[in-house]
N, C-alpha and C. Protein backbone atom coordinates (compact mmCIF):
# COMPACT_ATOMS: atom_id res chain seq x y z
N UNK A 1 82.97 -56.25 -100.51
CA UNK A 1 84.31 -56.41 -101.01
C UNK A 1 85.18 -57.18 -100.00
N UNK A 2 85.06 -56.68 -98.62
CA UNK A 2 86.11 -57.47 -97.90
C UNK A 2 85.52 -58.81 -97.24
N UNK A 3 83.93 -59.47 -97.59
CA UNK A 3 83.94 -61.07 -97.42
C UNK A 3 83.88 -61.46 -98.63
N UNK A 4 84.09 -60.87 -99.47
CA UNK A 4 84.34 -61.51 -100.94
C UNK A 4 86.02 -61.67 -100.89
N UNK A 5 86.91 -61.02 -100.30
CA UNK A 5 88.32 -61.57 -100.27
C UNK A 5 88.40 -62.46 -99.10
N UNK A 6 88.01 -62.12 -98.07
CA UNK A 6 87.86 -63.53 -96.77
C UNK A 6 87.51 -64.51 -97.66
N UNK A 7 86.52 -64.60 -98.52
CA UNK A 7 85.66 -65.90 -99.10
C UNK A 7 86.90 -66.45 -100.61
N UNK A 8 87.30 -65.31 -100.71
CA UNK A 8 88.71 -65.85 -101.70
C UNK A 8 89.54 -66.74 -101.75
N UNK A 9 89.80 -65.85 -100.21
CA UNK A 9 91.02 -66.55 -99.07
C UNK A 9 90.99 -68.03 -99.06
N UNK A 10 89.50 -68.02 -98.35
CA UNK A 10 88.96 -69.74 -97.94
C UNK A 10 89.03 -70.45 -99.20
N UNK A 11 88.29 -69.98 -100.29
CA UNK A 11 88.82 -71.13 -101.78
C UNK A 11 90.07 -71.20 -101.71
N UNK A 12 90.94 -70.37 -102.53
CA UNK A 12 92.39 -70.72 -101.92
C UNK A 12 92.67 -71.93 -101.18
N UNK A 13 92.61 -71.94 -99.67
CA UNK A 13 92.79 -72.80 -98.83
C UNK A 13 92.14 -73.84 -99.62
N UNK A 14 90.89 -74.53 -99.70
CA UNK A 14 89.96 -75.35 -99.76
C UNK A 14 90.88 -75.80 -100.87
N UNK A 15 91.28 -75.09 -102.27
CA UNK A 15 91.32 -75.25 -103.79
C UNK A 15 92.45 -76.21 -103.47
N UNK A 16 93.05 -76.72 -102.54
CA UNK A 16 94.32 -77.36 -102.41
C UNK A 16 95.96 -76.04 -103.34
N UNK A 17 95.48 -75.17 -103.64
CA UNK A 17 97.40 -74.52 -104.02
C UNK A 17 97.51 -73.77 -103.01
N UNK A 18 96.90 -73.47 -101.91
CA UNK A 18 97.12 -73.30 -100.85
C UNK A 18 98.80 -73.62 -100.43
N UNK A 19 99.60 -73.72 -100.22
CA UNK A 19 100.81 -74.14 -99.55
C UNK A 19 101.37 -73.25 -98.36
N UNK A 20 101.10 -74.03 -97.40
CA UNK A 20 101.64 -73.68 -95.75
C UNK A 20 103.13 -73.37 -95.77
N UNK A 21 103.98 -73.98 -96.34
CA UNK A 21 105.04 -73.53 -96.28
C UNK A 21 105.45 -72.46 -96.72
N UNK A 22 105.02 -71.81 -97.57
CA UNK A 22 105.57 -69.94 -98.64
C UNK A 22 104.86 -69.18 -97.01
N UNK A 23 105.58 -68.02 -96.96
CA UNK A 23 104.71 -67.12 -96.04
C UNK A 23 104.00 -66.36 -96.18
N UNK A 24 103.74 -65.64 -94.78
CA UNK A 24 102.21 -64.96 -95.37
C UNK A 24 102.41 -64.23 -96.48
N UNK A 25 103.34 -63.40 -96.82
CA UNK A 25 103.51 -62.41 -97.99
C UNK A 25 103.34 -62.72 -99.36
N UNK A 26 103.81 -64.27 -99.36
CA UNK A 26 103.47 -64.97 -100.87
C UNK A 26 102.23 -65.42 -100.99
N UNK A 27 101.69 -65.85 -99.75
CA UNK A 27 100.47 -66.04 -99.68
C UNK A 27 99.43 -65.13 -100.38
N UNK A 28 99.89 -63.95 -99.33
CA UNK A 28 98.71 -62.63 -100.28
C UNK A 28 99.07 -62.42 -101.55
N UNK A 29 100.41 -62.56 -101.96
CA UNK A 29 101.07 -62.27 -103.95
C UNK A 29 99.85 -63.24 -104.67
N UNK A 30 99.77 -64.33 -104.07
CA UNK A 30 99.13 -65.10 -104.85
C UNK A 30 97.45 -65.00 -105.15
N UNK A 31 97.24 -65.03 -103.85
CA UNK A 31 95.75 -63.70 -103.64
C UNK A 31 95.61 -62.81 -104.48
N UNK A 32 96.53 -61.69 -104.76
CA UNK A 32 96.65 -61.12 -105.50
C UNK A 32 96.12 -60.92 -107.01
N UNK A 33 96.44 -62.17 -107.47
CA UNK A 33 96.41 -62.23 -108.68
C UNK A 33 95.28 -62.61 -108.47
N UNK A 34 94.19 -63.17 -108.01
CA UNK A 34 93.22 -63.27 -107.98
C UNK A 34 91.88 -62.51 -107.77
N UNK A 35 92.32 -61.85 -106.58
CA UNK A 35 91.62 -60.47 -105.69
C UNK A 35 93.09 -59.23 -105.55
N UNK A 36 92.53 -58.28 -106.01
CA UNK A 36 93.82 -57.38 -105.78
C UNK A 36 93.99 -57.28 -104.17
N UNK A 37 95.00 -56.91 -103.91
CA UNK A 37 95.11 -56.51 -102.11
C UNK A 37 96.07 -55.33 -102.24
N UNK A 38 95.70 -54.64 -101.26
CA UNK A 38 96.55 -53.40 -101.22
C UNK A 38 97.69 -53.51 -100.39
N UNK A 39 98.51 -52.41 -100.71
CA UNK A 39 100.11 -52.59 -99.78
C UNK A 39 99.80 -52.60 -98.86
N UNK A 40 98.38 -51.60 -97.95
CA UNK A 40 98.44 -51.49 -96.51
C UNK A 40 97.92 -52.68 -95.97
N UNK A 41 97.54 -53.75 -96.51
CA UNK A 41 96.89 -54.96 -95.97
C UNK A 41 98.22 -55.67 -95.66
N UNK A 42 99.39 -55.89 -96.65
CA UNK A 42 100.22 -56.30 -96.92
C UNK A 42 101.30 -55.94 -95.42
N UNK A 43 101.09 -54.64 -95.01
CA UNK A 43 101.41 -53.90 -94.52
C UNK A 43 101.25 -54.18 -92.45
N UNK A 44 100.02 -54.40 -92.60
CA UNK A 44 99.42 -54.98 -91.63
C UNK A 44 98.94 -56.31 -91.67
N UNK A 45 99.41 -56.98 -92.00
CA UNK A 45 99.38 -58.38 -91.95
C UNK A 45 101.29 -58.97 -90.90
N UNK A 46 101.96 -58.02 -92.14
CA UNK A 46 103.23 -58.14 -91.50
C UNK A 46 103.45 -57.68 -90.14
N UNK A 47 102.99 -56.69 -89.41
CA UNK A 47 102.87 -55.63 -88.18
C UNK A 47 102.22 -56.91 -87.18
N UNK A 48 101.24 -57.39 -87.74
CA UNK A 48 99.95 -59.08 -86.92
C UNK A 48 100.74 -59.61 -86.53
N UNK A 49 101.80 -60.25 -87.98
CA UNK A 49 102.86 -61.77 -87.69
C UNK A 49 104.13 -61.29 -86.67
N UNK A 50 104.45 -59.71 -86.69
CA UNK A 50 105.19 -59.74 -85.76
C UNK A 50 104.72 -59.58 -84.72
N UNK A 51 104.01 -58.94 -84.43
CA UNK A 51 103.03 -58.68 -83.10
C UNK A 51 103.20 -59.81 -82.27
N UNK A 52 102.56 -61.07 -83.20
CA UNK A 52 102.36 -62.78 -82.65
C UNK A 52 103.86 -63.27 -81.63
N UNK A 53 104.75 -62.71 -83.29
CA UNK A 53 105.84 -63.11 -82.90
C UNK A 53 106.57 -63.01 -81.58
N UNK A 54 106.64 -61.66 -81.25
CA UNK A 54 106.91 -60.99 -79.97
C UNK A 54 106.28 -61.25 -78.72
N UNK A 55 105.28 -61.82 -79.20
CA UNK A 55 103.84 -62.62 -78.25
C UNK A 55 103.16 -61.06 -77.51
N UNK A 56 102.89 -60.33 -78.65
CA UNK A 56 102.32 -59.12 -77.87
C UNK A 56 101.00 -59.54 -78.49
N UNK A 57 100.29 -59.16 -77.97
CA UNK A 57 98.29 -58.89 -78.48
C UNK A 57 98.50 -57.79 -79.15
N UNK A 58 97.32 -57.60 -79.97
CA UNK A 58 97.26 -56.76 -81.19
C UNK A 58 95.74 -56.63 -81.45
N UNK A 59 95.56 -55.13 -81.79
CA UNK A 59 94.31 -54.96 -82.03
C UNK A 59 94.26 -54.14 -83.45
N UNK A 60 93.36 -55.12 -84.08
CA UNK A 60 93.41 -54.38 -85.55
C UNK A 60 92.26 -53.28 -85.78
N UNK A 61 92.34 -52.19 -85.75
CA UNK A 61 90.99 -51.15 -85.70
C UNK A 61 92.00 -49.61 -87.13
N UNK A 62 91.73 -50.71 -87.95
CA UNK A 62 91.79 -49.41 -88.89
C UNK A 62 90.37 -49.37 -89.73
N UNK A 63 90.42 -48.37 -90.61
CA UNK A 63 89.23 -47.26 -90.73
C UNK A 63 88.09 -48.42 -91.41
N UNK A 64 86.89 -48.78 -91.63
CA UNK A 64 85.91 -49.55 -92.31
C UNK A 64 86.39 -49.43 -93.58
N UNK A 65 86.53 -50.38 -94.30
CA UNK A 65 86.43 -50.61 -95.70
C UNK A 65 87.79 -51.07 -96.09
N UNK A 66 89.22 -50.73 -95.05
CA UNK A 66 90.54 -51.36 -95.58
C UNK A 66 90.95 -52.95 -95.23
N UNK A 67 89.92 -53.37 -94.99
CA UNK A 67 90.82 -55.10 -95.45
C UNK A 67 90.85 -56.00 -94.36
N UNK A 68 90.19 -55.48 -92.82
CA UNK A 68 90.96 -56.14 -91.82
C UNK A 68 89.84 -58.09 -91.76
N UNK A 69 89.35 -57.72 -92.48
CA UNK A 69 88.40 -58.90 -92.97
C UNK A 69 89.64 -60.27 -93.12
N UNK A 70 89.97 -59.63 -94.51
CA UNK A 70 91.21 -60.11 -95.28
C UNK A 70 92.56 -60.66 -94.68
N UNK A 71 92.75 -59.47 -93.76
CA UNK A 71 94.08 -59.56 -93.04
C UNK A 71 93.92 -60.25 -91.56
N UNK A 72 92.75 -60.45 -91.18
CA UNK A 72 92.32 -61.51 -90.11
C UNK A 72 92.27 -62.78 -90.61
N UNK A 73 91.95 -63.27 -91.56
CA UNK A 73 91.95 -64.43 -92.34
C UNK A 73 93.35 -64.99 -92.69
N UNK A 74 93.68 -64.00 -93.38
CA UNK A 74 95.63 -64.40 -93.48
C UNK A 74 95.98 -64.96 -92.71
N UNK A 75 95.63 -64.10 -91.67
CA UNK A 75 96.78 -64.12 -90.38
C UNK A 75 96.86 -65.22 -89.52
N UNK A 76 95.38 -65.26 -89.10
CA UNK A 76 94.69 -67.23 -88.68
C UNK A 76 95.32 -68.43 -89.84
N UNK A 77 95.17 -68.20 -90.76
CA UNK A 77 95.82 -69.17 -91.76
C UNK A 77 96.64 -69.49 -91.55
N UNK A 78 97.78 -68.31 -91.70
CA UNK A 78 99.11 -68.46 -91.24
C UNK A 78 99.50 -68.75 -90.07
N UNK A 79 98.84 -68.81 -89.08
CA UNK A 79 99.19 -69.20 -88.12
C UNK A 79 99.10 -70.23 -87.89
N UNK A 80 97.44 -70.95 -88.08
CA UNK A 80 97.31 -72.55 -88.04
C UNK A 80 98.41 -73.89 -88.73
N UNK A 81 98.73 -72.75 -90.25
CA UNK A 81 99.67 -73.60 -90.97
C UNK A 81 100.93 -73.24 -90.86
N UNK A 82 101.77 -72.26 -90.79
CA UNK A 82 102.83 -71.89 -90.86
C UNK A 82 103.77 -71.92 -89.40
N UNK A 83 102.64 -71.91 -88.29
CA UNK A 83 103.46 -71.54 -87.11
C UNK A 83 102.91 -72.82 -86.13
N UNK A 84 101.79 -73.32 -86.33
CA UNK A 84 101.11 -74.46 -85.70
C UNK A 84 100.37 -74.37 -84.59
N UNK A 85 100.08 -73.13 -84.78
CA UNK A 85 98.73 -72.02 -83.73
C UNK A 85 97.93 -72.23 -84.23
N UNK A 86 97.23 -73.18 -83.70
CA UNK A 86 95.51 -73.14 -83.94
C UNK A 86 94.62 -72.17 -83.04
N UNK A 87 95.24 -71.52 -81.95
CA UNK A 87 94.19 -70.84 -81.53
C UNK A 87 94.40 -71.47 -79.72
N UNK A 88 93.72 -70.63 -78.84
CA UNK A 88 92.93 -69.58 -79.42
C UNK A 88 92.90 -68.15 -79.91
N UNK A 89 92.24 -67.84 -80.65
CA UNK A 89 92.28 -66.66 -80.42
C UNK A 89 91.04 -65.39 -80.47
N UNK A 90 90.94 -64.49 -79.93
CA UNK A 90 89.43 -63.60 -79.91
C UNK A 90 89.57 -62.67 -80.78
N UNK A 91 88.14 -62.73 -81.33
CA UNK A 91 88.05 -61.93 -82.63
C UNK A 91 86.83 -60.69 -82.12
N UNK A 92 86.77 -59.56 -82.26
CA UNK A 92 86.06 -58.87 -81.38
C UNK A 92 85.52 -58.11 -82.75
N UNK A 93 83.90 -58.25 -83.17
CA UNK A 93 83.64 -57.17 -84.17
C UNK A 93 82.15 -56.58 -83.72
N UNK A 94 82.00 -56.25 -84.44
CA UNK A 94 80.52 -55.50 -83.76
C UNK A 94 78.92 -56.18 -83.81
N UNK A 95 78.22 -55.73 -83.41
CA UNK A 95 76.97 -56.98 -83.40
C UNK A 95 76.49 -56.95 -85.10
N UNK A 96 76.38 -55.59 -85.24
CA UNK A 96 75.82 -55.13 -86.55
C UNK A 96 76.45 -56.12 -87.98
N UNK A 97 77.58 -57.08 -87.79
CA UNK A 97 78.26 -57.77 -89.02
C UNK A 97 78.06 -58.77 -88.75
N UNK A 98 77.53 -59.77 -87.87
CA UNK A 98 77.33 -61.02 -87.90
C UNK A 98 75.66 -61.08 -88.58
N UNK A 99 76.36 -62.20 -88.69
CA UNK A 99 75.73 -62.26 -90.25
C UNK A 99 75.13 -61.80 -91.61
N UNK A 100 75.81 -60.58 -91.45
CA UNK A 100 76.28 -59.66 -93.44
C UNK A 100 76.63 -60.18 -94.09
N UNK A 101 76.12 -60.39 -95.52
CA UNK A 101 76.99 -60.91 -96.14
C UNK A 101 76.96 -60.01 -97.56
């Protein structure tokens, strides 16, 4: 479920209606309608962009199965396009998920 919304995400982007300018929040509305997303993704996506904002580091470790797939993807998006952060940045997951699909 959650590289089937990462893999959403990326069509989106790819599909060209993608638009860098709406923020992340419309971003996921639009997701939405496509892949449902829950408030707490919604939730923590916003908590990421301020995090960035503040220029604090942030570590996303909530429970397996809520979204942080999803909400890591956003968040890089939004950043590359919306804020003009390409990176870098470290993504820390466990050995056991590279390459799951």
């Amino acid at each position: 479920m959650l590289l089937e919304l990462g893999d959403s995400f990326l069509r989106l982007i790819c599909s060209g209606s993608y638009n860098p300018k709406r923020d992340a929040e419309e971003q996921l509305r639009e997701l939405q309608q496509r892949e449902p997303a829950k408030p707490h993704q919604l939730e923590g996506l916003r908590w990421l962009v301020q995090q960035h904002d503040r220029q604090l580091n942030a570590l996303l470790a909530d429970e397996m199965g809520l979204g942080k797939t999803f909400q890591t993807i956003a968040l890089l998006a939004f950043l590359k396009d919306d804020r003009h952060c390409p990176g870098p940045h470290l993504i820390l997951a466990p050995k056991s998920t590279i390459g799951a699909a």
